[in-house]
Every structure is written in C-alpha cells, then in structure tokens.
Protein backbone atom coordinates (compact mmCIF):
# COMPACT_ATOMS: atom_id res chain seq x y z
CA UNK A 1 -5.21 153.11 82.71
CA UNK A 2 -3.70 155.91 80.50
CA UNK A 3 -5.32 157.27 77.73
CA UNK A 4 -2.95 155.93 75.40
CA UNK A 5 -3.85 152.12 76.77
CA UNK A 6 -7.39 152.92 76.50
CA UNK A 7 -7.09 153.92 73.08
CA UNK A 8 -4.87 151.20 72.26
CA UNK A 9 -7.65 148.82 73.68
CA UNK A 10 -10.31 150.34 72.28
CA UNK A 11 -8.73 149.91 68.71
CA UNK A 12 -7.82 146.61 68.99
CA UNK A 13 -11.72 145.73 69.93
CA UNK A 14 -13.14 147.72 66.91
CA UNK A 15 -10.32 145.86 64.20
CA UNK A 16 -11.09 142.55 66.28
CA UNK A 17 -15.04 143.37 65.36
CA UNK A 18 -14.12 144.27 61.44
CA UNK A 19 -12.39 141.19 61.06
CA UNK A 20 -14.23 138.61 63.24
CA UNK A 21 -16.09 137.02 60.11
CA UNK A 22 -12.58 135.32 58.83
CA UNK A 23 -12.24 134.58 63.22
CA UNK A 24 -15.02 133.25 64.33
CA UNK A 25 -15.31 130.10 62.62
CA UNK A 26 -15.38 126.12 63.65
CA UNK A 27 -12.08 124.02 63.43
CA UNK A 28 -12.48 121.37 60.79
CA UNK A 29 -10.27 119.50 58.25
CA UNK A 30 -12.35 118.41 55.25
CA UNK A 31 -10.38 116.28 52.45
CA UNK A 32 -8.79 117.97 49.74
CA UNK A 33 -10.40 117.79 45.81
CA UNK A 34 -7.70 115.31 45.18
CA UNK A 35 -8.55 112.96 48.08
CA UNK A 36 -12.16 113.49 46.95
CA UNK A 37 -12.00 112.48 42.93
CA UNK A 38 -9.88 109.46 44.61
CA UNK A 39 -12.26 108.03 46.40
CA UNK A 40 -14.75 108.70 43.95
CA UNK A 41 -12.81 106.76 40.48
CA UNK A 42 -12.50 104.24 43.75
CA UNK A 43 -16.30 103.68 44.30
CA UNK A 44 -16.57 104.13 40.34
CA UNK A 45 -14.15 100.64 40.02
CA UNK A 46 -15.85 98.60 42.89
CA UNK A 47 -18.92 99.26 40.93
CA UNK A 48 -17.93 98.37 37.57
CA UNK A 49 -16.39 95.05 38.94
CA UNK A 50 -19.36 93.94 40.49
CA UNK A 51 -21.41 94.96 37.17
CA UNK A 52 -19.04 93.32 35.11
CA UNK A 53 -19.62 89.79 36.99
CA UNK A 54 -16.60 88.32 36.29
CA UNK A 55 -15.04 85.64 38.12
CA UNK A 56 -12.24 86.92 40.51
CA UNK A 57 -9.71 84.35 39.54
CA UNK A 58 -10.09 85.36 35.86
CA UNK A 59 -6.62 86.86 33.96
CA UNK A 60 -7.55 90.50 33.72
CA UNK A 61 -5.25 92.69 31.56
CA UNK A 62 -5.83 96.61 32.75
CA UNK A 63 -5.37 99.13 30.33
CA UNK A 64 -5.65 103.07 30.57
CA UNK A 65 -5.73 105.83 27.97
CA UNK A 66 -2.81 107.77 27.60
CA UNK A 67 -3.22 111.34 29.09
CA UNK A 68 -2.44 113.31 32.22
CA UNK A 69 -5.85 112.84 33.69
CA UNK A 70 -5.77 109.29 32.92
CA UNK A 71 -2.57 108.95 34.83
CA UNK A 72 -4.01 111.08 37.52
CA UNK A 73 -6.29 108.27 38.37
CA UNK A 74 -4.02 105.15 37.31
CA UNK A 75 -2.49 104.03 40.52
CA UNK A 76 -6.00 104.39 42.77
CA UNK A 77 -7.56 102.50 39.98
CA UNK A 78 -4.63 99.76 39.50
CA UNK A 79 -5.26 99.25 43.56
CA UNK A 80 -8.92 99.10 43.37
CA UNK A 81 -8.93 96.61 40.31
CA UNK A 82 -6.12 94.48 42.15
CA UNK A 83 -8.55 93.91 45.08
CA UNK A 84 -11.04 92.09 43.18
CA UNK A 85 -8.85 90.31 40.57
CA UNK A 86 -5.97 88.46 41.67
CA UNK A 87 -4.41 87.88 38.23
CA UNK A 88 -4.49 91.37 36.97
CA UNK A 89 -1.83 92.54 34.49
CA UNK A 90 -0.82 95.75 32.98
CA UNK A 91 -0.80 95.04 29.52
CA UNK A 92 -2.46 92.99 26.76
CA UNK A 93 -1.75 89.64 25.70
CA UNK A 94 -2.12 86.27 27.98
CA UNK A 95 -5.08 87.39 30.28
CA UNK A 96 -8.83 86.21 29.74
CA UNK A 97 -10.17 89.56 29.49
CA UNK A 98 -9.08 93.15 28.50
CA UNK A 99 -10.17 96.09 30.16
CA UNK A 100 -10.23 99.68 29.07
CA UNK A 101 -10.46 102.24 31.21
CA UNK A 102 -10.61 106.26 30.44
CA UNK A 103 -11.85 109.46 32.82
CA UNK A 104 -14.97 110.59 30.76
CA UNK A 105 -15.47 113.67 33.00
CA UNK A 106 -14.21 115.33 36.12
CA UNK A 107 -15.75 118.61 37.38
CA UNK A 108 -16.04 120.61 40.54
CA UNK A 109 -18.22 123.44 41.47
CA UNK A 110 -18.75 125.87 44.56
CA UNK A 111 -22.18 126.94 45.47
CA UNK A 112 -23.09 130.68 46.35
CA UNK A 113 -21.58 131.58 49.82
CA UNK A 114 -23.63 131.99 52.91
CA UNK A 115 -22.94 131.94 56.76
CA UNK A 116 -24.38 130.59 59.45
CA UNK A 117 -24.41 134.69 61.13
CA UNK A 118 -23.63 137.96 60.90
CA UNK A 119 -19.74 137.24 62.03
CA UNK A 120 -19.36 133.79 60.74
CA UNK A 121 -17.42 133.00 58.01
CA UNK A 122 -18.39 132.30 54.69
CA UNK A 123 -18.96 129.20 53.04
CA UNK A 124 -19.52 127.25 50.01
CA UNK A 125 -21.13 124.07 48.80
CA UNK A 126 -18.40 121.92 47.25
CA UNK A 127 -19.64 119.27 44.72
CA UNK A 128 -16.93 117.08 43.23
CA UNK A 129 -18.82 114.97 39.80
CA UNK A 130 -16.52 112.10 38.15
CA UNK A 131 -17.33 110.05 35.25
CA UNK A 132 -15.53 106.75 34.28
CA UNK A 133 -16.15 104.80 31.03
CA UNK A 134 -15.09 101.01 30.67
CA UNK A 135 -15.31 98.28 28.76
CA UNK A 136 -14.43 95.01 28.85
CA UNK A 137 -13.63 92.36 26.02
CA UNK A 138 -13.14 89.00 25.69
CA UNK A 139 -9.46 88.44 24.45
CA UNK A 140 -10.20 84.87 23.01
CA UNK A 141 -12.72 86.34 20.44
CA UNK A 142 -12.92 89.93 21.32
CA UNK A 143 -16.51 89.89 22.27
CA UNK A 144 -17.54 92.38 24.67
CA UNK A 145 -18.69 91.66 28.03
CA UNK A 146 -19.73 94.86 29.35
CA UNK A 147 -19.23 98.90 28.24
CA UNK A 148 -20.76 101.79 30.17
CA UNK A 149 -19.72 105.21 31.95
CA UNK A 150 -20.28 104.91 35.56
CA UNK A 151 -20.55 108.30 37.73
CA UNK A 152 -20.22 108.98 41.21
CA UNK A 153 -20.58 112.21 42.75
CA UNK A 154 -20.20 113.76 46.44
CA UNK A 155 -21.12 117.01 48.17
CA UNK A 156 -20.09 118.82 51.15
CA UNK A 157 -19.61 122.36 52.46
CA UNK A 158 -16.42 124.06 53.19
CA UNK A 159 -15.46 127.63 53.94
CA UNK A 160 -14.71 129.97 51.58
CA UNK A 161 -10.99 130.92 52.53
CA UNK A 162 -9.45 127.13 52.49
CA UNK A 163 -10.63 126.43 48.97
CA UNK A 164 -7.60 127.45 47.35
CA UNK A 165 -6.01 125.13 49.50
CA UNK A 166 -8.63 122.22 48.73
CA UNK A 167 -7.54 122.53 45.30
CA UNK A 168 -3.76 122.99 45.01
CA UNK A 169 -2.82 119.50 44.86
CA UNK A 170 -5.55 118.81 41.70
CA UNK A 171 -5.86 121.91 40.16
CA UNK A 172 -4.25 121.29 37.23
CA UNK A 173 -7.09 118.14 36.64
CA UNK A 174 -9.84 119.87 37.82
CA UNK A 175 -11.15 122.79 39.92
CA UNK A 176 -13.73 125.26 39.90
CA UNK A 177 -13.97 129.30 40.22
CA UNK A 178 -13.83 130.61 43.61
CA UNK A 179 -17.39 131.87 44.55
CA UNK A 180 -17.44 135.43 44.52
CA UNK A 181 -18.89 137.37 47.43
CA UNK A 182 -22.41 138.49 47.23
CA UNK A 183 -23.53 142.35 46.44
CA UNK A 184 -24.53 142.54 50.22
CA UNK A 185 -21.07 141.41 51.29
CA UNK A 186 -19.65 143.73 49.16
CA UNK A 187 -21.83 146.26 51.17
CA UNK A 188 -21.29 145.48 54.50
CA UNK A 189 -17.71 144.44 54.81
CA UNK A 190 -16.48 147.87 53.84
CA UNK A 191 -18.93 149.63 56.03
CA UNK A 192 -18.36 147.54 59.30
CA UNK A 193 -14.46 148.40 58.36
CA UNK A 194 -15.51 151.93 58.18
CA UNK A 195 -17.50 151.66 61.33
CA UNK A 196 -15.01 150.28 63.67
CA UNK A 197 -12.38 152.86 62.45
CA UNK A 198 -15.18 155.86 63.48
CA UNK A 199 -15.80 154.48 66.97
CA UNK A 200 -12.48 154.09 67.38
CA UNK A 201 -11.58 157.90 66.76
CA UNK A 202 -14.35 158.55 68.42
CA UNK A 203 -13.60 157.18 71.29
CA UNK A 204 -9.79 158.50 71.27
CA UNK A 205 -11.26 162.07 70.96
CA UNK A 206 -13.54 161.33 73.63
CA UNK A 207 -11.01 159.89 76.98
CA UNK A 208 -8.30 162.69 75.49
CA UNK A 209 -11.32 165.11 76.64
C-alpha cells in the first residue's frame, strides 16, 4: 500500500471516530408529535364518553370552538365521538344533547440529552401533555350533564437529531425548544474533532518518513 492510500485510510478512520456519535445509533421510527397529540385528544374522548354516561343511541350534536388548534383536533375527535354515538350531528338543534368541545392546553417538552456511551448519540425525553375541556347540556332544558377538562399525557425518548423532524408536521400547534447540548459536550466534541485531525497528520508525517 502507498503512502498516499495509507494516509487516505488513516484519515478516513480518525473523521469516522469524530463523527461516530451521530453513526452509531439504533434504527427506530417513533411517531411524530402530531400522531402523538392524536392519539392523545383520542384517549381524552373515549374517556369523556364513558364519564358522561350517556346512552349510545342518544342524538348528540358535536360542537367545537372556532380556532386553528381546535380544528387541528376536529376530525380525530368527530371519529372518536362517532364510535360511541350513532346519531351524532355537527350542529345544534334536533339532537338530545349538545356537546362542547375546546383544546384547553397542548404542550411538549424535551428533557436534557444523555447517551447511552461515549459514541452514542444523543437523546432526549419527549413528553407530549394535552388538555381537553367539555361539557355537555341537555338541549330540552339546557341543564348540564357533565363539564370537566380531561388530560392525557405520554412520554418517550427519541434522539436528539430527528426532533425537528418529529415536529414539522405540528409545529405550528405545538412544539418545544430543541435541548441544547450540555457544557461537557460542548467540550468534548471539539476536542475529539481536534484529536482525530492530529493523529491523522501525525500519522501522514510518520509513513512519509
């Protein structure tokens, strides 16, 4: 081997080495925040209904404040409230009971990031927290049957460098700051960088002699 190809190989271990803690990491496919604050209004609704005790075959008119957010959530919940009730309308008027529905809160935060080693790659404790506040009234004398805020939350860990992605297709409803590397990784990263470029002149100097 020339000393050229033992150079070449030598540098391509050392940047392998300064970049091996964005490399070395598990496959995985965890569900984006939208998927998440989904499933969550979801669990929020089957909840409600089966606080509410209501009779399924009761005329349920569905109604949800006006807002982006509130949209956000409209169809999952429309589906939701459509499995228990099979007279449910979308607006006021003949139906038994009326039923408001609003998103009191939606929030997401990342935890500090850790690995699992040295040249793992970072990650981040993802908690996704949802509040939902209904209340239901009785259309023949408007008496109401239930009102309450029911939360659901749910907690996972992701890495670091797909969180942007996690987020994209909710961001504009909800997402949180990206957790910032710690003063340590600030430390090292730049001085394994530094390293591997030293060993690798090193080296060079040392097959050229």
């Amino acid at each position: 081997m020339s000393a050229q190809s033992q150079f070449v190989h030598v540098l391509f271990i050392a940047l392998l080495i300064s970049g091996s803690p964005e490399i070395l990491r598990a496959g995985g496919n965890p569900r984006s925040n939208e998927e998440i604050m989904v499933g969550l209004s979801r669990e929020a609704a089957d909840i409600f209904c089966a606080d509410v005790k209501i009779s399924d075959t009761t005329s349920i008119a569905l109604n949800m404040e006006k807002g982006e957010i509130n949209r956000f959530f409209s169809q999952p919940l429309l589906e939701s409230f459509r499995q228990h009730f099979v007279s449910l309308y979308a607006r006021s008027g003949a139906p038994s009971v009326d039923i408001l529905v609003s998103v009191a809160e939606v929030g997401i935060t990342y935890g500090e990031p850790f690995s699992d080693g040295f040249f793992s790659a970072r990650k981040s404790q993802r908690t996704v927290d949802i509040a939902l506040r209904f209340a239901a009234t009785r259309s023949a004398d408007g008496k109401i049957l239930w009102a309450g805020t029911e939360k659901r939350s749910f907690s996972d860990t992701v890495y670091v460098d797909e969180i942007s992605k996690l987020q994209e297709s909710s961001k504009h409803i909800a997402s949180g700051p990206l957790p910032d590397r710690s003063a340590l990784e600030r430390f090292i990263g730049p001085l394994i960088i530094a390293g591997a470029a030293g060993i690798a002149i090193y080296l060079f100097f040392t097959i050229r002699s």
